[in-house]
Protein backbone atom coordinates (compact mmCIF):
# COMPACT_ATOMS: atom_id res chain seq x y z
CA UNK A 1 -6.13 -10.14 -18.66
CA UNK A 2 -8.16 -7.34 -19.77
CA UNK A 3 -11.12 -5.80 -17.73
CA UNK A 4 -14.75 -5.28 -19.29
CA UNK A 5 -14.30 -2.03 -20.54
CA UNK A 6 -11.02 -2.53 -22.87
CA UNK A 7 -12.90 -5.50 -23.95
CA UNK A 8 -15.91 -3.62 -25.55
CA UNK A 9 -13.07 -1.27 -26.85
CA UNK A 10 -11.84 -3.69 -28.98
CA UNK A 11 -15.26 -5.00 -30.23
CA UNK A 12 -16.22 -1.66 -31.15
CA UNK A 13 -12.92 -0.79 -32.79
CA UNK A 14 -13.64 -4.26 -34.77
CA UNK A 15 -16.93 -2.89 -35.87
CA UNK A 16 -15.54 0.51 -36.92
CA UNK A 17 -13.46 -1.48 -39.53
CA UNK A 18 -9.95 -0.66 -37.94
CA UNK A 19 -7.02 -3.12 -38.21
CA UNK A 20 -5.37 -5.03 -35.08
CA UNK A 21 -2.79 -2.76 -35.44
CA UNK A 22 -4.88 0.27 -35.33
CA UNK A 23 -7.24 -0.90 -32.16
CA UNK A 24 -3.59 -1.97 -30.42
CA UNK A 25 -2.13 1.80 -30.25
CA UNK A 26 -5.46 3.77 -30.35
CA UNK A 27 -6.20 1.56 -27.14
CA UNK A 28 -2.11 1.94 -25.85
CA UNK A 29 -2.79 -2.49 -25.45
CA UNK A 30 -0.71 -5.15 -26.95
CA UNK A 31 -1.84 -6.59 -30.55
CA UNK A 32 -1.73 -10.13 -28.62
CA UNK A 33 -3.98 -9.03 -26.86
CA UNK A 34 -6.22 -7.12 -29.03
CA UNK A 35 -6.20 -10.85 -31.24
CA UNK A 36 -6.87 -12.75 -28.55
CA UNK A 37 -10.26 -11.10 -27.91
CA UNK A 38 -11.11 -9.69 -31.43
CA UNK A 39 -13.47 -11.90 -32.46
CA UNK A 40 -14.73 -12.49 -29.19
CA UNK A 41 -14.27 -16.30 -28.65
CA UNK A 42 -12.77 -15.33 -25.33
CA UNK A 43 -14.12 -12.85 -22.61
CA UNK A 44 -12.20 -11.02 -19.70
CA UNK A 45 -13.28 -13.19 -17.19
CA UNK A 46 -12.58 -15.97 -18.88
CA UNK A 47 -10.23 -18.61 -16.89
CA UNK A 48 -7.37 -20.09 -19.04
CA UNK A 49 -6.24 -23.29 -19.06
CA UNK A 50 -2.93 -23.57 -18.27
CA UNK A 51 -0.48 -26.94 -18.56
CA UNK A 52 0.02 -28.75 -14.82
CA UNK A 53 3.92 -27.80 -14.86
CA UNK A 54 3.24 -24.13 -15.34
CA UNK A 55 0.22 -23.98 -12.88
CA UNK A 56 2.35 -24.90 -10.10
CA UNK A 57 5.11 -22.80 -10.62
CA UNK A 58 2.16 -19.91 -10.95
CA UNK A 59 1.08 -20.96 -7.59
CA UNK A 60 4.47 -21.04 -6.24
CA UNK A 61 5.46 -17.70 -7.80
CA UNK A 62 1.92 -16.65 -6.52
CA UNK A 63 2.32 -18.03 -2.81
CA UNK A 64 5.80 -15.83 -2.73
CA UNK A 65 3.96 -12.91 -3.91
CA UNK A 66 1.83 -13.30 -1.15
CA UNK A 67 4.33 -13.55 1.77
CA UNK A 68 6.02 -10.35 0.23
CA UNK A 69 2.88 -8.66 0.15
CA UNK A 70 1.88 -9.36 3.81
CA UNK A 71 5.26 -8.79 5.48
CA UNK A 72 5.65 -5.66 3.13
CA UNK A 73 2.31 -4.73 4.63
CA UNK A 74 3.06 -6.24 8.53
CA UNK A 75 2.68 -2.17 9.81
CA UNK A 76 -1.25 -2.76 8.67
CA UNK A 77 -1.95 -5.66 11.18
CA UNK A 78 -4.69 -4.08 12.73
CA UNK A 79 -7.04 -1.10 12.73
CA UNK A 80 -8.93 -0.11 9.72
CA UNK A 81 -6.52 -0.67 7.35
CA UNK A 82 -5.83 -4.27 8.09
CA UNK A 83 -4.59 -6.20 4.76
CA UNK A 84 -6.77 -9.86 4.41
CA UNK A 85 -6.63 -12.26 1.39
CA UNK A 86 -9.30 -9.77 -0.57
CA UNK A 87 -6.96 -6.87 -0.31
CA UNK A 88 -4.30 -9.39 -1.11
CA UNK A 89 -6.11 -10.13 -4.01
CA UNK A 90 -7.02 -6.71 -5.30
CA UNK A 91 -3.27 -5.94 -5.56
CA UNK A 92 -2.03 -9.39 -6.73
CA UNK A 93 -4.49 -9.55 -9.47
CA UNK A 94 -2.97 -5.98 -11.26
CA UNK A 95 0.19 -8.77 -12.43
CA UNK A 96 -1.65 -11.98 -11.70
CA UNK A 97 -4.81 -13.83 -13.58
CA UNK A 98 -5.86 -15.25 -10.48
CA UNK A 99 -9.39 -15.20 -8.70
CA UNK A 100 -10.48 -14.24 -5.09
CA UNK A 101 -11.11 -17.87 -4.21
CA UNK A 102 -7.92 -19.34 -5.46
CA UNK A 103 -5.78 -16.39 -3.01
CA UNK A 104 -8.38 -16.59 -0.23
CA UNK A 105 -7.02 -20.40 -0.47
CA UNK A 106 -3.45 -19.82 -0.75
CA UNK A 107 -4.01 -17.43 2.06
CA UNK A 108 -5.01 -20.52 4.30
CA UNK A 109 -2.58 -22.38 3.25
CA UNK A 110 -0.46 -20.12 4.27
CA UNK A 111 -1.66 -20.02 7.57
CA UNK A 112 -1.77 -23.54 7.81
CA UNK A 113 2.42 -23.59 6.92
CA UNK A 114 3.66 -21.14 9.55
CA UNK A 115 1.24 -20.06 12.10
CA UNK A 116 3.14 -17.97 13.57
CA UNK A 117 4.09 -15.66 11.40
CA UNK A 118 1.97 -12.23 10.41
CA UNK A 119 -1.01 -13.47 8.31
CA UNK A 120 -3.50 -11.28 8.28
CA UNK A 121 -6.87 -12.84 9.35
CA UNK A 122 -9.11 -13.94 5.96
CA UNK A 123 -13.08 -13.83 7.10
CA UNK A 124 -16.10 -15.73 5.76
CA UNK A 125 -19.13 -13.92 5.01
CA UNK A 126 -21.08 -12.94 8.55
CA UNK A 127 -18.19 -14.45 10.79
CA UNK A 128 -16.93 -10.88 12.24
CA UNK A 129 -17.98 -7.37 12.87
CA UNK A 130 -15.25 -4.97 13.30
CA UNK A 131 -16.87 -2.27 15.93
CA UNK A 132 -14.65 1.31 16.88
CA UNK A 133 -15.44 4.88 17.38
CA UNK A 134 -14.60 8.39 15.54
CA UNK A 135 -15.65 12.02 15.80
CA UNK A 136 -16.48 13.87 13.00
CA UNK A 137 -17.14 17.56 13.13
CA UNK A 138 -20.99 19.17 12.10
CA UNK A 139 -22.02 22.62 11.50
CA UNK A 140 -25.14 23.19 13.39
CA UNK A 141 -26.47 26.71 13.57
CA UNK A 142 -22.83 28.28 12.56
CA UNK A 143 -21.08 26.24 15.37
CA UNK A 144 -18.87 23.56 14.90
CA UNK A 145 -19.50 20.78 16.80
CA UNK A 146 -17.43 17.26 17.48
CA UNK A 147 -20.14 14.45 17.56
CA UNK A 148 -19.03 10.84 18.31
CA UNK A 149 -20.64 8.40 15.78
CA UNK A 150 -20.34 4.54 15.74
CA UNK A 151 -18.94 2.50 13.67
CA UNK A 152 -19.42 -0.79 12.11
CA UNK A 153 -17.83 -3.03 9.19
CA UNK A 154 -17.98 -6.65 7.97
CA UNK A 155 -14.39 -7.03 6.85
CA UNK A 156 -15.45 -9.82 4.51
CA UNK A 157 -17.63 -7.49 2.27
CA UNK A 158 -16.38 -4.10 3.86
CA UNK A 159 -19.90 -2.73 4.33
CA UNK A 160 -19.50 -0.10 6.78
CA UNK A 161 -22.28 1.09 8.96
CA UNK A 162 -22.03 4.86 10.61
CA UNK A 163 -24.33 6.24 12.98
CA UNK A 164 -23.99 9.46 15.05
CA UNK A 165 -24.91 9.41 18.92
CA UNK A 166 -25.21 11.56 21.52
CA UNK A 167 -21.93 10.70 23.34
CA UNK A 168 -19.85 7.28 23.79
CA UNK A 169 -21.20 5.91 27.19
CA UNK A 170 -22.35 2.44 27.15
CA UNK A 171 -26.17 3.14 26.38
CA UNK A 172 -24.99 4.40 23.35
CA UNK A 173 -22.71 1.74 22.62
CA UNK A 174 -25.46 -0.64 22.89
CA UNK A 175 -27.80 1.20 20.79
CA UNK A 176 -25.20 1.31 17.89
CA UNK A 177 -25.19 -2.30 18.22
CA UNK A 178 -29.07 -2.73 17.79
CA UNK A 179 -28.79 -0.71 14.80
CA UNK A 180 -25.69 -2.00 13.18
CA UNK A 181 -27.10 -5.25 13.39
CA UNK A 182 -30.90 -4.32 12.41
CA UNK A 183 -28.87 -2.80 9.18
CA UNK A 184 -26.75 -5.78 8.32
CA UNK A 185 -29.69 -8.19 8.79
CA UNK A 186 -28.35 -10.02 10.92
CA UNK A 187 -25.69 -11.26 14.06
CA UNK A 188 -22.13 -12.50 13.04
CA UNK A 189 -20.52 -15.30 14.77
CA UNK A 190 -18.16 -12.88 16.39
CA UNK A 191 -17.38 -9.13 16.87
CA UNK A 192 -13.84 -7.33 17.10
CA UNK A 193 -13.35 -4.32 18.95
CA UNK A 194 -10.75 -1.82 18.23
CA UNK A 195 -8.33 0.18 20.95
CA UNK A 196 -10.82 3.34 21.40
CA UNK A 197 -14.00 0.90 21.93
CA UNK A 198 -12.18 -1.87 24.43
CA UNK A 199 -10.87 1.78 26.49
CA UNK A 200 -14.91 2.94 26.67
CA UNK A 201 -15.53 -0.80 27.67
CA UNK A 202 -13.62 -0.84 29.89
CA UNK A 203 -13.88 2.40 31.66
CA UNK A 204 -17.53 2.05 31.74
CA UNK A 205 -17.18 -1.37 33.40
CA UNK A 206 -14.66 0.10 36.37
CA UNK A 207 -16.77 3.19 37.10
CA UNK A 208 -19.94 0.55 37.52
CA UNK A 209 -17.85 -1.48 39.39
């Protein structure tokens, strides 16, 4: 499979006049591939159909490419580089012509089989914000300065919301809340706190106490 750009390579290459053979090495692409899509019958995102025998032993091949992928990745379980069915997908499709929807259901299925081993968690659209803190360091006035900010992502889309506050105490916390959710437009079904946030939760709740 071929991505949108190569594919408007190839039409233009047809409409310079040059040969299959010529748009196959100036493009460094297969001339199987340049035919299939040379007179554009077929388009990258096109989904082919495949016989019933070989579609399952895609899946299965695809299903073992998955395990492989999430126990080579097992060290990424949590934190902000946790691996889900879409970055399972955005490294599976580089050798696979597979869509989101078919690995975010092989993920499940997956889940569904063995429980307990690692499978990282695949989220629907507005069922989890991820919440944690950082510092980042500002120049103000020719001093550097470490200011906490807040952050926020929906691992489904991984739209991240940032906001700088004055320090990490609860009133704070809450604020970034406010706004996180004012930005994202609305409240997910749950929220997921990472180690730094759970320690200021929890310090702020024993010193009230």
């Amino acid at each position: 499979m071929i991505d949108t750009q190569h594919y408007a390579a190839i039409r233009k290459c047809k409409n310079q006049k040059m040969s299959m053979r010529q748009t196959a090495e100036h493009l460094c692409i297969s001339r199987n591939t340049v035919r299939r899509y040379w007179e554009g019958a077929h388009t990258p995102d096109e989904r082919i159909a495949y016989p019933e025998s070989v579609q399952s032993e895609m899946r299965l091949e695809i299903m073992a490419a998955l395990e492989r992928y999430f126990e080579e990745n097992r060290e990424f379980s949590s934190g902000k580089q946790t691996v889900n069915a879409k970055t399972a997908w955005e490294e599976l499709r580089k050798t696979y012509t597979v869509g989101e929807s078919t690995i975010r259901r092989y993920v499940r299925e997956l889940k569904g089989k063995k429980p307990q081993a690692f499978i990282p968690l695949s989220f629907e659209p507005g069922e989890v914000m991820q919440v944690d803190w950082c510092e980042v360091k500002v120049c103000l006035q020719g001093h550097l300065w470490k200011v906490p900010v807040f952050c926020a992502v929906l691992p489904y889309s991984y739209t991240i919301f940032a906001l700088v506050l004055p320090d990490m105490r609860t009133p704070s916390f809450v604020w970034g809340h406010v706004k996180a959710l004012e930005a994202f437009g609305g409240v997910p079904q749950r929220i997921f706190y990472d180690y730094a946030a759970e320690m200021i939760i929890g310090y702020e709740y024993r010193r009230s106490a």
